[in-house]
Protein backbone atom coordinates (compact mmCIF):
# COMPACT_ATOMS: atom_id res chain seq x y z
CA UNK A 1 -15.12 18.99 33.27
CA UNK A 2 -14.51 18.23 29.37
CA UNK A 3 -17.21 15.82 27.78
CA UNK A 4 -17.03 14.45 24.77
CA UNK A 5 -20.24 14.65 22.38
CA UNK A 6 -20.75 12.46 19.47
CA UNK A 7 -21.67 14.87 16.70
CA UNK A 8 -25.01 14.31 14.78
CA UNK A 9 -22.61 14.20 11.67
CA UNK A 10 -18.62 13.54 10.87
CA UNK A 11 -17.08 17.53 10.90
CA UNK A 12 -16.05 18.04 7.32
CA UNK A 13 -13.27 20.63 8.53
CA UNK A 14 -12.08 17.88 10.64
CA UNK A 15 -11.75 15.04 8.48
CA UNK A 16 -10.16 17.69 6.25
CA UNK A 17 -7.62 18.63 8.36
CA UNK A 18 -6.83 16.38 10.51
CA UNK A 19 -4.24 14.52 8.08
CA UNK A 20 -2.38 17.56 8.04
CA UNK A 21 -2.10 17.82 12.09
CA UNK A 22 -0.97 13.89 11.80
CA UNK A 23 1.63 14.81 9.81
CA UNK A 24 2.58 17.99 11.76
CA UNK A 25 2.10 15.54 15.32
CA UNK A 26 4.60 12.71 13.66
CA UNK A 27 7.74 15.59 12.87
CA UNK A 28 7.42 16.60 16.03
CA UNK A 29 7.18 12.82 17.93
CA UNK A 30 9.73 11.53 15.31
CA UNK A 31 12.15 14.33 16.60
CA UNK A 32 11.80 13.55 20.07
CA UNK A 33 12.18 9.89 19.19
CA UNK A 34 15.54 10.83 16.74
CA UNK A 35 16.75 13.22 19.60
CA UNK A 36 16.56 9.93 22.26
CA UNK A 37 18.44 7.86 19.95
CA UNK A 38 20.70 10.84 20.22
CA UNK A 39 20.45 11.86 16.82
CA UNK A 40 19.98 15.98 15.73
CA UNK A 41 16.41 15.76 14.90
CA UNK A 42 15.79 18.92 12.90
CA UNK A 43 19.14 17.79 10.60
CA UNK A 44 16.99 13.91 11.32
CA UNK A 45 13.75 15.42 9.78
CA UNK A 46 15.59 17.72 7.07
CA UNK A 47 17.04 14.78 5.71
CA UNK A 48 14.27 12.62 5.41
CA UNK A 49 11.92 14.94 4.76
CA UNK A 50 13.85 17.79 2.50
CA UNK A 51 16.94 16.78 1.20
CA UNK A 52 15.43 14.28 -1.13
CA UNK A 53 13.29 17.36 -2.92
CA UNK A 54 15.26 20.32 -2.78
CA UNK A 55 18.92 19.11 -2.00
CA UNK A 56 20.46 19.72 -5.21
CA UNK A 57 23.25 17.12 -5.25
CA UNK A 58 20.35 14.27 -4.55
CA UNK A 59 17.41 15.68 -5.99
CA UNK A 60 18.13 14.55 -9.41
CA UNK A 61 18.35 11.06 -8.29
CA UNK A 62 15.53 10.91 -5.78
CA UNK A 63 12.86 12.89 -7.29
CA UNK A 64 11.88 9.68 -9.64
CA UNK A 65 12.68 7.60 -6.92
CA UNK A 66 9.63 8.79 -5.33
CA UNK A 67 7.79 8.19 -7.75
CA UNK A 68 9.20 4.31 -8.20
CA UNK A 69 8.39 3.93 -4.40
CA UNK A 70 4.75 5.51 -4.90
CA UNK A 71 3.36 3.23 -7.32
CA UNK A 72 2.98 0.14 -5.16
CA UNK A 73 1.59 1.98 -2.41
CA UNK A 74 -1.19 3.66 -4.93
CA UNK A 75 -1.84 1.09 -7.11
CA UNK A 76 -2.57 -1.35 -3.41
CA UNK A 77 -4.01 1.21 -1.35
CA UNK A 78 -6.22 2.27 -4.23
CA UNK A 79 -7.35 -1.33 -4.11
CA UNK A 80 -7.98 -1.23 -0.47
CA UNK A 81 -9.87 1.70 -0.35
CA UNK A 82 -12.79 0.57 -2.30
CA UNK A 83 -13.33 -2.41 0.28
CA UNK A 84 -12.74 0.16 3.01
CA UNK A 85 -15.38 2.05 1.59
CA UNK A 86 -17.77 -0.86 1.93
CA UNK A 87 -16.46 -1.72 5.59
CA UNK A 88 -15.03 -5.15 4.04
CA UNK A 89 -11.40 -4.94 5.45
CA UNK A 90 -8.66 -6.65 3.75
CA UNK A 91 -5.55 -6.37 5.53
CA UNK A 92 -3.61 -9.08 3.58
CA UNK A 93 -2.68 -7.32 0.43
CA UNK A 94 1.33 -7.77 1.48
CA UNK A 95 0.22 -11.56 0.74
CA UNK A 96 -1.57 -10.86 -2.24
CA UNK A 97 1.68 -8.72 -3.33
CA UNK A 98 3.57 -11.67 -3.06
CA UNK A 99 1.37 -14.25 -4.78
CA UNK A 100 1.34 -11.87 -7.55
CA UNK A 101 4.52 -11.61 -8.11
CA UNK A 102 4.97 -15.50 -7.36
CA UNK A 103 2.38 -16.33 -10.16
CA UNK A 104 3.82 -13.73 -12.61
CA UNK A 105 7.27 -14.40 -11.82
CA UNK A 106 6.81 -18.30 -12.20
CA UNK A 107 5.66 -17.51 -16.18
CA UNK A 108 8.15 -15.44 -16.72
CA UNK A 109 10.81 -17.91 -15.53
CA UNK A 110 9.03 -21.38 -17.36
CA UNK A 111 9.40 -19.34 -20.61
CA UNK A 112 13.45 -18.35 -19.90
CA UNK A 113 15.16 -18.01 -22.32
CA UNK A 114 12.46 -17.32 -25.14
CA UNK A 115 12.00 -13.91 -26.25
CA UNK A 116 8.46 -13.06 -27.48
CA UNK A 117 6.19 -9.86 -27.01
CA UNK A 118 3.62 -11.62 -25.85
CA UNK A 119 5.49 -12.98 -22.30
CA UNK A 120 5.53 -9.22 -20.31
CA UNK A 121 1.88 -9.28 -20.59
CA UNK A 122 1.03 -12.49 -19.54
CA UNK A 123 3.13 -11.98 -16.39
CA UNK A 124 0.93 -8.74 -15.38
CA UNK A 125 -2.58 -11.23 -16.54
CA UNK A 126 -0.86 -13.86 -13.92
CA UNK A 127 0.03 -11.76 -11.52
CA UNK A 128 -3.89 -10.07 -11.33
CA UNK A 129 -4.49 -13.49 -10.90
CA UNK A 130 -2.49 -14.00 -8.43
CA UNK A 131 -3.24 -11.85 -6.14
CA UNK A 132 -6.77 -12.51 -6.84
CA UNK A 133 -7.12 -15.89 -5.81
CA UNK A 134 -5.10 -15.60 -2.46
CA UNK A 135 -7.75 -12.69 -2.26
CA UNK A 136 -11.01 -14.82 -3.07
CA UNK A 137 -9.60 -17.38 -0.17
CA UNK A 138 -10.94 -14.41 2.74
CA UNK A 139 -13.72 -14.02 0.19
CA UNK A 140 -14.95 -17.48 0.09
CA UNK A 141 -14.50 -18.02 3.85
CA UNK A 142 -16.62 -14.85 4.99
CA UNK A 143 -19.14 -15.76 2.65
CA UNK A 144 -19.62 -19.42 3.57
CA UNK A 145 -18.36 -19.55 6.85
CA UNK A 146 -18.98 -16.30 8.21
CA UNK A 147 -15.54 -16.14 8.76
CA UNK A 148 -13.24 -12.38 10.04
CA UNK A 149 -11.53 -11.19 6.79
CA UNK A 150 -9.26 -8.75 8.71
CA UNK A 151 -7.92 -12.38 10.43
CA UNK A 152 -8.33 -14.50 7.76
CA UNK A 153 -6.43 -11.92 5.05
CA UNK A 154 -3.68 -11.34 7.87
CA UNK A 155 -2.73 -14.87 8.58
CA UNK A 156 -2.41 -15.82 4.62
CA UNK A 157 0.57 -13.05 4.77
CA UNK A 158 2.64 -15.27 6.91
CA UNK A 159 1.38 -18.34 4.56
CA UNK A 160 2.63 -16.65 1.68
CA UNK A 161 5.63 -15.15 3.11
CA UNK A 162 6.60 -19.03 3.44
CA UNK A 163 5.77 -19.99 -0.48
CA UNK A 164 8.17 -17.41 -1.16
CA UNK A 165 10.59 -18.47 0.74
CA UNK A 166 10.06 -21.81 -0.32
CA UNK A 167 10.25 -20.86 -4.48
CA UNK A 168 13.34 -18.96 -3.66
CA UNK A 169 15.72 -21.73 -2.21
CA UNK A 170 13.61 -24.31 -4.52
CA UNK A 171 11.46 -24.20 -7.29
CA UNK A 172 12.33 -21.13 -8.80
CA UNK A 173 15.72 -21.22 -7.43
CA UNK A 174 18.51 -19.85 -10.48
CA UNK A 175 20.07 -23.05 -11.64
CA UNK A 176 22.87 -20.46 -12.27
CA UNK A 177 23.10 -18.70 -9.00
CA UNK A 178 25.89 -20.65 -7.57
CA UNK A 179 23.63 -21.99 -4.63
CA UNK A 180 22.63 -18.33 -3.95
CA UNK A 181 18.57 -18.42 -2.92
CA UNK A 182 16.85 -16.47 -5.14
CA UNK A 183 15.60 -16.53 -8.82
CA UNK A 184 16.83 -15.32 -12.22
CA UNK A 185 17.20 -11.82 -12.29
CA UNK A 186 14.20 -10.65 -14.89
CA UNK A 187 16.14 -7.74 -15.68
CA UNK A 188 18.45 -9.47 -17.60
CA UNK A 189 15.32 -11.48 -19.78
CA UNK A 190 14.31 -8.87 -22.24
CA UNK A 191 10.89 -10.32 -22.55
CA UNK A 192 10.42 -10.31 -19.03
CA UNK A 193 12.03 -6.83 -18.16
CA UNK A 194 10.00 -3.54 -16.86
CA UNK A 195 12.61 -1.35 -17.88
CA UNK A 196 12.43 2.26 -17.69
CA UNK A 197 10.62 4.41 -19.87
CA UNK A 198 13.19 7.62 -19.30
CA UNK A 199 16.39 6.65 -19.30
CA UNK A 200 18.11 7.29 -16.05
CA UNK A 201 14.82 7.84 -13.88
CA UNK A 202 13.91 4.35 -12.96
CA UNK A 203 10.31 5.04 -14.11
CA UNK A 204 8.61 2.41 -15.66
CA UNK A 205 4.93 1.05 -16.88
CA UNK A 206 4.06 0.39 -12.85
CA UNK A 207 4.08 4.36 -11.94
CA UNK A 208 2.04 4.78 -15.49
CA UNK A 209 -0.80 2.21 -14.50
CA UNK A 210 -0.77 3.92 -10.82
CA UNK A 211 -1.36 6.87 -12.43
CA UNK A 212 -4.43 6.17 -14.14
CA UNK A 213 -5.67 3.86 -11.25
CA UNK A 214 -6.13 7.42 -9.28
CA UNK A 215 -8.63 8.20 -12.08
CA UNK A 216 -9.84 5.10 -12.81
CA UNK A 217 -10.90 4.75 -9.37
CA UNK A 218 -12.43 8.40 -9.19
CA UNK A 219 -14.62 7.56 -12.48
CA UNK A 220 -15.65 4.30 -10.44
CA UNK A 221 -17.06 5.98 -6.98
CA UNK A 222 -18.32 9.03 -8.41
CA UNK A 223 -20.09 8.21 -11.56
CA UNK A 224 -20.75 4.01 -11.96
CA UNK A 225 -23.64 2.38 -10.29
CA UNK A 226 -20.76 -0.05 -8.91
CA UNK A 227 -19.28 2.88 -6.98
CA UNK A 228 -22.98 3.68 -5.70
CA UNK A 229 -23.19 -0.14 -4.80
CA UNK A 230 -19.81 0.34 -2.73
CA UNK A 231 -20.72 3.54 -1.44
CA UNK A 232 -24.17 2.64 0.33
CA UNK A 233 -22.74 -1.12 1.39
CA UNK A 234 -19.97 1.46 3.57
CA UNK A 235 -22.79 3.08 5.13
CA UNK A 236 -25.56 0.25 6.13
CA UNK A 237 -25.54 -3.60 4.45
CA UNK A 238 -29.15 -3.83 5.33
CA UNK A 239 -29.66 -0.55 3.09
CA UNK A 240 -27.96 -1.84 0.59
CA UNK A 241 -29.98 -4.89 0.06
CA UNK A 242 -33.19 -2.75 -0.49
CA UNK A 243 -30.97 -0.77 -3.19
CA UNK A 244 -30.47 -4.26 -4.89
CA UNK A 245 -26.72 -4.72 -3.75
CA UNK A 246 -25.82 -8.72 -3.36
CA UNK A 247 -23.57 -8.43 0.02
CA UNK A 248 -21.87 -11.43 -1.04
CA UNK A 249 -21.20 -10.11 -4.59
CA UNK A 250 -19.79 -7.01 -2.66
CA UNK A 251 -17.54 -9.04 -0.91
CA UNK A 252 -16.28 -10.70 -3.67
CA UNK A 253 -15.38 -7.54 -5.70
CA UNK A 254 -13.97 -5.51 -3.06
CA UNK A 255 -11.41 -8.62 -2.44
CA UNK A 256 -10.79 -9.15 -5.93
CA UNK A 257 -10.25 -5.34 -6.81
CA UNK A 258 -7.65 -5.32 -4.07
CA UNK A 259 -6.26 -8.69 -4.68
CA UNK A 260 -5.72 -7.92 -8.45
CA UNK A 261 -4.47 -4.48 -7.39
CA UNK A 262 -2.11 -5.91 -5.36
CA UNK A 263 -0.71 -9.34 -7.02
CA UNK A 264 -0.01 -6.43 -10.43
CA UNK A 265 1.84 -4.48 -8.02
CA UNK A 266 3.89 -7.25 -7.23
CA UNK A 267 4.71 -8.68 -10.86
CA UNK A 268 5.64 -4.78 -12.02
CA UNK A 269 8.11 -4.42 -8.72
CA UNK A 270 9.58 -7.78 -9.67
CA UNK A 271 9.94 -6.98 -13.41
CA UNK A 272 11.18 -3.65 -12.62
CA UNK A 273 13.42 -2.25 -9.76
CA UNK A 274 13.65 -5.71 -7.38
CA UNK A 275 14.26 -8.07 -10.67
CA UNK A 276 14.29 -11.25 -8.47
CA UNK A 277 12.56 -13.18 -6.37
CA UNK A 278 13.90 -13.61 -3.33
CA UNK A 279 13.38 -14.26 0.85
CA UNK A 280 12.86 -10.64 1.50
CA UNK A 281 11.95 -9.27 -1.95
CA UNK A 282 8.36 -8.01 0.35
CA UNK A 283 9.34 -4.64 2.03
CA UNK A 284 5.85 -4.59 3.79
CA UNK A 285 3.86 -2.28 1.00
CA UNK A 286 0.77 -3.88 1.26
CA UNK A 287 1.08 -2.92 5.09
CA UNK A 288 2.13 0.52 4.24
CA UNK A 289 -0.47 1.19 1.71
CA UNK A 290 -3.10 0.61 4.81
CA UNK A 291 -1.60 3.77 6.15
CA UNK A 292 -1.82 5.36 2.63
CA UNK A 293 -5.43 4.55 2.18
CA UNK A 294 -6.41 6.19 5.44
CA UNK A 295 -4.20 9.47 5.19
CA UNK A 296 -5.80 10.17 2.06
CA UNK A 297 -9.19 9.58 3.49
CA UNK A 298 -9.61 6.71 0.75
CA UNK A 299 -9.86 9.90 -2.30
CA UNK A 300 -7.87 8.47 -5.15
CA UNK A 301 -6.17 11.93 -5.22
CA UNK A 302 -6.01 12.27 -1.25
CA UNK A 303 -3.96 8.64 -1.68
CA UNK A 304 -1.82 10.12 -3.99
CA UNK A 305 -0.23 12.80 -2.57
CA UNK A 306 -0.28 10.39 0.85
CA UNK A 307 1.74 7.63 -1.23
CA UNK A 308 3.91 10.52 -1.89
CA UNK A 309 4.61 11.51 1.24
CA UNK A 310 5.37 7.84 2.30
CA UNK A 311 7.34 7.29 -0.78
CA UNK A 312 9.17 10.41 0.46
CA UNK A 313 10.31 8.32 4.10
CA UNK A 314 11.60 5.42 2.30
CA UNK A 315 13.91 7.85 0.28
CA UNK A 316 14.70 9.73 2.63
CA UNK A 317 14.97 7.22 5.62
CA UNK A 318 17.39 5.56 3.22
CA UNK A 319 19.16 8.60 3.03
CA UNK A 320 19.12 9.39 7.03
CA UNK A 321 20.18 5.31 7.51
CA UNK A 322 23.32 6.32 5.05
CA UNK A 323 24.34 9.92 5.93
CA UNK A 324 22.90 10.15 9.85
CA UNK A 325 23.75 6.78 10.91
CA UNK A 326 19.54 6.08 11.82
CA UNK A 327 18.24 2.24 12.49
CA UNK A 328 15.48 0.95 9.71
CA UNK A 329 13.61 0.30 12.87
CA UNK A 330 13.39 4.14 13.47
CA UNK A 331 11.80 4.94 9.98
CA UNK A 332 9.38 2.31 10.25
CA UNK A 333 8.37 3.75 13.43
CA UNK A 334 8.50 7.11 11.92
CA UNK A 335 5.87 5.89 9.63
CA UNK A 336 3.69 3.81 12.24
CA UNK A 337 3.44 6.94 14.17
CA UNK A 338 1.63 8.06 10.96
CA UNK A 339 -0.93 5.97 11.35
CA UNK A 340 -1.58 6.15 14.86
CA UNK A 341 -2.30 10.18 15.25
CA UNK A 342 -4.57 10.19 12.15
CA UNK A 343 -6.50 7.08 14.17
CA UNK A 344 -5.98 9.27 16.92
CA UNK A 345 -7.27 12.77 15.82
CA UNK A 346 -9.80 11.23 13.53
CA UNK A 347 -11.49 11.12 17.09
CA UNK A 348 -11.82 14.73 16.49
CA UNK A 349 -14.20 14.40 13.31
CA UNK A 350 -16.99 12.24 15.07
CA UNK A 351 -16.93 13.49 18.81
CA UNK A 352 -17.06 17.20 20.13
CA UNK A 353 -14.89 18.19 23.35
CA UNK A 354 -17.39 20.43 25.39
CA UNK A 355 -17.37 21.73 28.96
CA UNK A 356 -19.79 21.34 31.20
CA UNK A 357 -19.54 22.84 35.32
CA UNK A 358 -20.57 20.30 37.79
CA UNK A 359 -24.31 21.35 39.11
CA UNK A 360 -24.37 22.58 42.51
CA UNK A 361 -26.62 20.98 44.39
């Protein structure tokens, strides 16, 4: 009969590769799932997955595009990771997204129509703040209370799903939009514009900060004492205290890296390619960038190329909705499916399949 065996220690080969075989298990279950929705699922896969690369009448325009879509997902999931790494789990960064980009928005918009240098970067200070106070509200709550994080952080999405909905048809509502919901667009206020750095790309200062969050984040685990701090809270808290690590302290960082993380992603995706707030300006990245964190095995550089690849299935799901005909619903589940065969293999990295022959007695 097969047995599984906990090994003594996580396989390296497996954590290694077992991203890869996620990847390779999701084109083949997402072409089962395209060919039940009676869709061709090699021409389904080809255009999600290829056409936005190597197709050379849409390359030009979605090769940057990927990169515009992979900067939220880094810049959050690079957040995420370091309290993943310390086994403090915030799943609320969607919230913290949208705080962000209420805080930074709402300074933008009490400035309109004043031009001044000094207004783009007091959005991205208020939107770090942002984010970081719907963060320290999980924070606060674990540390006094004792209180779930993963719950607490979840439930303050919906919470802040409903101030933004509530800014959009009121407070920040454009006394110019006709009775439209929705604010001023900041694309059209200079001061308050993330406009693109190469003309015609869509790239702007969001997918340069992302950038050197990958390295910044590298520098942090590998060679500060903080890393060390975050490292060895991951792997026992009772350790950590003998190594001098405050738990609560701990907690309060990791949520506050990933809230700031988070509430700047917002403000540059509102400055920049969304341009308004708005009911649905969240797409779900801080949910996403969960998925990124884990398929790059929370590396910085493993969470880039995953961002990458999940940048890739918004562009190209976009394209497959357009071309193929595909429901949203599909991609999302296309990506979900993601998630659950890394959970799913990852099996494979801590437990051994052996066989053993029933004794004869």
């Amino acid at each position: 009969m097969l047995v599984f065996e906990r090994r003594r220690e996580p396989s390296r080969f497996w954590t290694a590769i077992t991203p890869v075989l996620a990847v390779l298990v999701t084109l083949i279950a997402g072409g089962i799932m395209f060919a039940i929705l009676g869709k061709n699922p090699v021409e389904a896969i080809k255009t999600i997955f290829w056409a936005p690369i190597f197709d050379p009448n849409l390359s030009a325009y979605a090769r940057p595009q990927i990169l515009v879509k992979a900067a939220p997902l880094v810049l959050i999931a690079i957040g995420l990771s370091i309290g993943f790494k310390a086994n403090i789990w915030n799943i609320g960064a969607e919230g913290q997204y949208i705080m962000g980009a209420i805080l930074g928005g709402g300074v933008a918009l009490a400035f309109y129509p004043l031009e001044a240098w000094w207004i783009f970067p007091l959005m991205i200070v208020s939107g770090i703040v942002g984010g970081i106070a719907w963060a320290m509200i999980p924070a606060l709550l674990k540390i006094k209370f004792r209180t779930n994080e993963i719950l607490v952080s979840l439930m303050l999405v919906y919470v802040s799903e409903h101030f933004l909905a509530s800014v959009s048809l009121g407070l920040l509502r454009n006394p110019d939009g006709i009775g439209f919901p929705g604010s001023r667009n900041l694309q059209h206020y200079t001061s308050a514009s993330n406009g693109e750095l190469f003309v015609g790309t869509g790239i702007h200062l969001g997918v340069i900060v992302a950038l050197v969050s990958i390295f910044a984040l590298y520098g942090l685990i590998r060679f500060h004492r903080l890393g060390f701090q975050v490292r060895v809270t991951g792997q026992s808290v009772r350790i950590s205290r003998f190594a001098g690590v405050n738990p609560n302290l701990m907690v309060i960082f990791c949520l506050a890296a990933s809230g700031g993380l988070a509430g700047l992603a917002g403000i540059f995706e509102l400055s920049g390619p969304a341009g308004q707030l708005s009911i649905d300006f969240n797409v779900g990245y801080g949910f996403t960038a969960i998925i990124v964190a884990f398929l790059g095995r929370l590396n910085p550089f493993g969470i880039a190329l995953a961002a990458l690849l999940m940048s890739l299935t918004y562009i190209g799901g976009d394209l497959a909705q357009f071309m193929l005909n595909l429901p949203s619903a599909a991609i999302q589940a296309l990506q979900g499916m993601l998630l659950f065969f890394l959970l799913s293999m990852d099996f494979l990295s801590q437990y051994r399949i052996t066989i053993k022959h029933w004794a004869r007695g």
